[in-house]
Protein backbone atom coordinates (compact mmCIF):
# COMPACT_ATOMS: atom_id res chain seq x y z
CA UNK A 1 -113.83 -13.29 8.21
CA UNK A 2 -110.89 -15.44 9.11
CA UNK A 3 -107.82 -15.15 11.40
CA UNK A 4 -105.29 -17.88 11.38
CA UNK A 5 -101.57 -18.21 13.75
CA UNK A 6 -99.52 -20.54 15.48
CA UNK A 7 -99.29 -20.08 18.96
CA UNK A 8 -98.59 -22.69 22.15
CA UNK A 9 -101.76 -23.23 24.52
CA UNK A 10 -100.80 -22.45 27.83
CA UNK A 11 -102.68 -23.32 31.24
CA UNK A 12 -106.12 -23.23 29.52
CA UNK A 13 -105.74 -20.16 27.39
CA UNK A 14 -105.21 -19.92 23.57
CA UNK A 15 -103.89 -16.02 23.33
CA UNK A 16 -102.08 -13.98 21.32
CA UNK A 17 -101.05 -9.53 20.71
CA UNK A 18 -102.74 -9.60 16.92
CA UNK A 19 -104.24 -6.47 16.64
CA UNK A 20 -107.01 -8.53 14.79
CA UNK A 21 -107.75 -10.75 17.78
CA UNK A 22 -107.70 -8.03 20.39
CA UNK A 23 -110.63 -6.14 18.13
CA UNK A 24 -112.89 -9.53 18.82
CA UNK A 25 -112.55 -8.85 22.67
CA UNK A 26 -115.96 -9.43 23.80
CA UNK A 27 -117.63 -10.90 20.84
CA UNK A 28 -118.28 -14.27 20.11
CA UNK A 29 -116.15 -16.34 17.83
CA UNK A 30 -115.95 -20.02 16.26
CA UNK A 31 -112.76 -21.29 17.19
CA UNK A 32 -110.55 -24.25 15.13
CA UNK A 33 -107.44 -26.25 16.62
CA UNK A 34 -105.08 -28.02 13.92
CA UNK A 35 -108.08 -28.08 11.88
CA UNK A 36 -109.61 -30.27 13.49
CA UNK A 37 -111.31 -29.42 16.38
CA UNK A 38 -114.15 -27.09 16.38
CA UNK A 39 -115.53 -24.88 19.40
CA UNK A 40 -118.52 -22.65 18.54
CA UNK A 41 -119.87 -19.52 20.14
CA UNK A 42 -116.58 -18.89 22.37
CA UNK A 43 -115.83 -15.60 23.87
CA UNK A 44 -113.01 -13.74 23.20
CA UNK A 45 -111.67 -12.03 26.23
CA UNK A 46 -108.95 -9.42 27.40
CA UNK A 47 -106.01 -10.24 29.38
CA UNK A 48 -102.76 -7.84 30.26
CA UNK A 49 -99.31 -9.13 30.43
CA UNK A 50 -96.87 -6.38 31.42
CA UNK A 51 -99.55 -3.42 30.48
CA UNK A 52 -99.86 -4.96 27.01
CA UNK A 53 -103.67 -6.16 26.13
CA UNK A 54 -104.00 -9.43 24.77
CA UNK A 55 -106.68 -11.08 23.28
CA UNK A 56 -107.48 -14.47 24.94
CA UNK A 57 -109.61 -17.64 24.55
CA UNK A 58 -110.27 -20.16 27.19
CA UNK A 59 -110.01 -23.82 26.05
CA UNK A 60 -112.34 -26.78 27.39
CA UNK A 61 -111.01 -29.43 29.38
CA UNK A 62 -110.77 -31.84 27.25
CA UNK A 63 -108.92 -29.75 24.44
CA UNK A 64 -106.68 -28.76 27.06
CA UNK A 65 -105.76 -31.95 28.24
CA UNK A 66 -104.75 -32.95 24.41
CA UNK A 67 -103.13 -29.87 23.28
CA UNK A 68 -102.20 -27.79 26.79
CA UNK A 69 -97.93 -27.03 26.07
CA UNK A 70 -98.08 -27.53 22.33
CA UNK A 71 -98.01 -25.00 19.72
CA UNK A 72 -100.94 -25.74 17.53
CA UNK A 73 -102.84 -23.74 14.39
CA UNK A 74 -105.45 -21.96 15.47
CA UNK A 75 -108.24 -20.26 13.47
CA UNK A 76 -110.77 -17.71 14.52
CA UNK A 77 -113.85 -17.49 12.56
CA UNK A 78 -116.22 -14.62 12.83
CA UNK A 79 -119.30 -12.75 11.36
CA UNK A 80 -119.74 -13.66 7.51
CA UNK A 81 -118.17 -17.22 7.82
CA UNK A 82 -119.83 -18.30 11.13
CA UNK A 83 -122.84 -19.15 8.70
CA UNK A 84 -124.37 -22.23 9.87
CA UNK A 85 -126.33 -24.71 7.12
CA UNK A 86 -129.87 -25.16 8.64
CA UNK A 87 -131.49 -29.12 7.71
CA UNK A 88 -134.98 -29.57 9.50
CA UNK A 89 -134.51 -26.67 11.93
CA UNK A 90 -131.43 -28.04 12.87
CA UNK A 91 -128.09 -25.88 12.67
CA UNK A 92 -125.53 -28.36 10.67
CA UNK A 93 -121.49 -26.59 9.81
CA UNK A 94 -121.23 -25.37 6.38
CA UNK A 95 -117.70 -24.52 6.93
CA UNK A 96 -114.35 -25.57 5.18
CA UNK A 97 -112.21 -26.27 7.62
CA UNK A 98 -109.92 -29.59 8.28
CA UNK A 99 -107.22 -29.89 6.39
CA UNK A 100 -107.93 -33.05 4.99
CA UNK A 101 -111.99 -32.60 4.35
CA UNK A 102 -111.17 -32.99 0.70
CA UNK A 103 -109.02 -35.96 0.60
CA UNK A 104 -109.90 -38.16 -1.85
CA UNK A 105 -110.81 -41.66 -2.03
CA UNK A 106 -108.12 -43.71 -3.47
CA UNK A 107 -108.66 -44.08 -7.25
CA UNK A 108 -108.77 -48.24 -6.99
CA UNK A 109 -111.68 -48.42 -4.40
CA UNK A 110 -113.82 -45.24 -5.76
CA UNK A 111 -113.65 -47.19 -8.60
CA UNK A 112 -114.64 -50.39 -6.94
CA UNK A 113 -117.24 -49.01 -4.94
CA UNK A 114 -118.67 -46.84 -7.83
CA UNK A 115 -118.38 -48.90 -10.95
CA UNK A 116 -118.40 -52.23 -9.76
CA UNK A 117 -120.82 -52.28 -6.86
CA UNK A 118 -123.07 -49.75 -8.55
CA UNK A 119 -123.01 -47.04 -5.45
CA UNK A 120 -123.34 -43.28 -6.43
CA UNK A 121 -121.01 -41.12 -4.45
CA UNK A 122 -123.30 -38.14 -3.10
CA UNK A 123 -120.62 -36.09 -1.18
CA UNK A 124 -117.89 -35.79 -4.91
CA UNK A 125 -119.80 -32.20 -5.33
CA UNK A 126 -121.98 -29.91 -3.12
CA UNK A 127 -122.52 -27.83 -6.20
CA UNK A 128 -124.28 -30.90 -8.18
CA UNK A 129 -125.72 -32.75 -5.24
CA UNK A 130 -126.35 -31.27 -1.62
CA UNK A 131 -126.38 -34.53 0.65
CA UNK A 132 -128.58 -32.61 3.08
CA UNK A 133 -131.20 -31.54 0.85
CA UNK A 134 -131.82 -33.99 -2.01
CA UNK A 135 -132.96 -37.51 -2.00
CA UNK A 136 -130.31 -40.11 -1.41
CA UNK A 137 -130.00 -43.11 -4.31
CA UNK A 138 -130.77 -46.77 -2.92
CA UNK A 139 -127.03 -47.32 -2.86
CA UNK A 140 -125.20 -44.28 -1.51
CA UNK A 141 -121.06 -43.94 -1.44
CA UNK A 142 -120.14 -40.78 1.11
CA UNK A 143 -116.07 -39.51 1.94
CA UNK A 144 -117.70 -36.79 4.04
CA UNK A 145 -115.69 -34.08 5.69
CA UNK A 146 -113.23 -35.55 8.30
CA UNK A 147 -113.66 -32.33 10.61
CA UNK A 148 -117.71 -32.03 10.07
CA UNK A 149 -118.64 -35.95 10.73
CA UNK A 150 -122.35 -35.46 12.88
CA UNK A 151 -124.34 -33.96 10.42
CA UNK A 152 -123.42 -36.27 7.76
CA UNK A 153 -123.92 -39.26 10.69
CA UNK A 154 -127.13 -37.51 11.36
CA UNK A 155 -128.79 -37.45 7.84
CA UNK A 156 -127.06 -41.28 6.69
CA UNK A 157 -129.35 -42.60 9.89
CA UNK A 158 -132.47 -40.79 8.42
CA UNK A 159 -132.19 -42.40 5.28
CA UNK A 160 -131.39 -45.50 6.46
CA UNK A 161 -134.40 -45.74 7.85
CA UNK A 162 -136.12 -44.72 4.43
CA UNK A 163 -134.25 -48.36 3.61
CA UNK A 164 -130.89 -46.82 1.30
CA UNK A 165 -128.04 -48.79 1.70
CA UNK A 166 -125.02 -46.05 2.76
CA UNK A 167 -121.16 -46.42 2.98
CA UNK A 168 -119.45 -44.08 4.24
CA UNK A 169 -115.62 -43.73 4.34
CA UNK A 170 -114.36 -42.42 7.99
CA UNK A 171 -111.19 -42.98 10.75
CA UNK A 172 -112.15 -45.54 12.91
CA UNK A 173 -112.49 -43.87 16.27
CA UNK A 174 -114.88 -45.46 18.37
CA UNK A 175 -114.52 -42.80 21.47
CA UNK A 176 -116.44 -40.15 19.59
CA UNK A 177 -120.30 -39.10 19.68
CA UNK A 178 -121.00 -40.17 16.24
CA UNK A 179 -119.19 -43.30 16.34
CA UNK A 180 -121.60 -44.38 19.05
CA UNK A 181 -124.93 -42.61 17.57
CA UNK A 182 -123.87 -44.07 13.94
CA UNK A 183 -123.51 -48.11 15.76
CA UNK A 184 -126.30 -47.89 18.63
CA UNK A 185 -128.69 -45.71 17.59
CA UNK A 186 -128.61 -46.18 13.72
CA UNK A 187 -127.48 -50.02 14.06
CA UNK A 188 -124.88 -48.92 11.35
CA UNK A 189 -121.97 -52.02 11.11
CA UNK A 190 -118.63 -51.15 11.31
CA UNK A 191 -115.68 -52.71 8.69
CA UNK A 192 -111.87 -51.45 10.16
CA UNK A 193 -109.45 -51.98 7.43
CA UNK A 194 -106.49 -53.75 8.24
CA UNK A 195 -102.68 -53.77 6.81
CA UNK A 196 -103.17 -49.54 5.09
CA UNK A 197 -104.93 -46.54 5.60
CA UNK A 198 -107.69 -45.54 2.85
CA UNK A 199 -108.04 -41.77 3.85
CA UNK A 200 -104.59 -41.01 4.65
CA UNK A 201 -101.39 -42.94 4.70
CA UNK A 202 -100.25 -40.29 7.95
CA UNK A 203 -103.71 -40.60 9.53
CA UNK A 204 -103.71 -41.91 13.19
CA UNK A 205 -106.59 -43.73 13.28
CA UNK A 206 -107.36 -46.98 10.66
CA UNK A 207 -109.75 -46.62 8.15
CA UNK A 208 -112.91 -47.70 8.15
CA UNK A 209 -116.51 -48.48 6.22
CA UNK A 210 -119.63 -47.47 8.61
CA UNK A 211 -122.03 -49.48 6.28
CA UNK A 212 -125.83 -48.08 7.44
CA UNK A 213 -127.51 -51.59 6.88
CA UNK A 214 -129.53 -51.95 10.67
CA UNK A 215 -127.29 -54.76 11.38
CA UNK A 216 -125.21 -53.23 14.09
CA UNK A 217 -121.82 -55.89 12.97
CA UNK A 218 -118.42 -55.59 13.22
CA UNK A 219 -115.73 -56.69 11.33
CA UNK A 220 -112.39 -56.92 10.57
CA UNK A 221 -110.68 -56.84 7.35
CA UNK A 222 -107.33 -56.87 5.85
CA UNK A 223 -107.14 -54.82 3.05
CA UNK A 224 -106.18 -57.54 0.23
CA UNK A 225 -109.70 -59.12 1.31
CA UNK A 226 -111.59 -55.79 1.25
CA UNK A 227 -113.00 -56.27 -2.30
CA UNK A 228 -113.94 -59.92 -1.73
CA UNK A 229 -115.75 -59.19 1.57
CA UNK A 230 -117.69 -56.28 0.12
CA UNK A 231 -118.83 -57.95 -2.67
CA UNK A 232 -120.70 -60.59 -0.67
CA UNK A 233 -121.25 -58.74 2.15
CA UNK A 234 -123.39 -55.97 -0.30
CA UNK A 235 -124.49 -58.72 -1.58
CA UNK A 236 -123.36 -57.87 -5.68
């Protein structure tokens, strides 16, 4: 089940007088900020405010320090849709969540990537290809859910290492965990496109092309030079 509200963080508590909320008190919950964030296995707590029972959850540190004084959508997921997706024992989301996990690639470059380099996108439909359990092509194209990033990071360096070539389509945002995993552990290069943004003209962060090829590069390209570079750079 789902709850979702607005509501303003304050201190370091997300709470609110739903009478759905206060019936979590005491049981654990997966909690969602602006569709973005995601905190599992949170407790849901009681607090009173003039004799009336609220039900409260605290917020990490470093959620607080980006969010504390805003109003921001919150949702609450609990018992059937806290299912996790379990690859090799380990627990990966399975969730829909961010509001832009199913933005699409622009038309021009799916096309480039797709027809002209010869990639086959693996992430277009779970229902015809799960990326987690079948066996990736040589050349492998992957928009992967913006909000759901690791586990997708996480199988991309296993199959790199089976030798596939893997693009994948992300924000470039090199102060996360699986920005650094993806370039220092999996030796993935990184391509930051210059001058527009591929995955969303409002995004905040460039665009980028983590290219799983062991050479751990980085690069810098303006978009009118994108198909050029790629070409030689995939060597096609």
């Amino acid at each position: 089940m789902k709850i979702k509200f607005i509501t303003k963080i304050n201190n370091n508590m997300i709470f609110t007088a739903r009478k759905d909320l206060t019936s979590l008190i005491g049981r654990r919950v997966t909690l969602i900020i602006n569709g973005v964030d995601v905190i599992e296995n949170i407790h849901v707590i009681e607090k009173k405010i003039k004799g009336k029972v609220y039900g409260c959850i605290k917020v990490e540190r470093k959620l607080l320090e980006k969010y504390n004084g805003q109003f921001v959508e919150v949702e609450v997921i609990y018992e059937d849709q806290q299912k996790l997706l379990k690859y090799r024992g380990e627990k990966k989301w399975s969730l829909k969540t961010g509001k832009h996990d199913y933005a699409s690639t622009p038309k021009w470059f799916y096309n480039f990537i797709v027809n002209e380099l010869g990639f086959v996108d693996v992430c277009l439909d779970p229902n015809q290809f799960d990326f987690f359990r079948h066996e990736l092509p040589c050349r492998a194209y992957c928009n992967p859910p913006f909000s759901r990033k690791a586990p997708f990071i996480d199988r991309a360096c296993e199959e790199a290492k089976k030798g596939k070539l893997i693009v994948m389509l992300l924000p470039f945002d090199s102060s996360t965990k699986w920005f650094v995993k993806a370039h220092e552990e999996c030796k993935a290069s990184i391509v930051v496109i210059e001058g527009a943004r591929l995955h969303s003209r409002k995004a905040v962060y460039p665009s980028m092309l983590l290219i799983f090829n062991g050479r751990k590069e980085r690069h810098f390209i303006h978009i009118n030079n994108l198909k050029q570079f790629l070409k030689e750079y995939l060597k096609v």
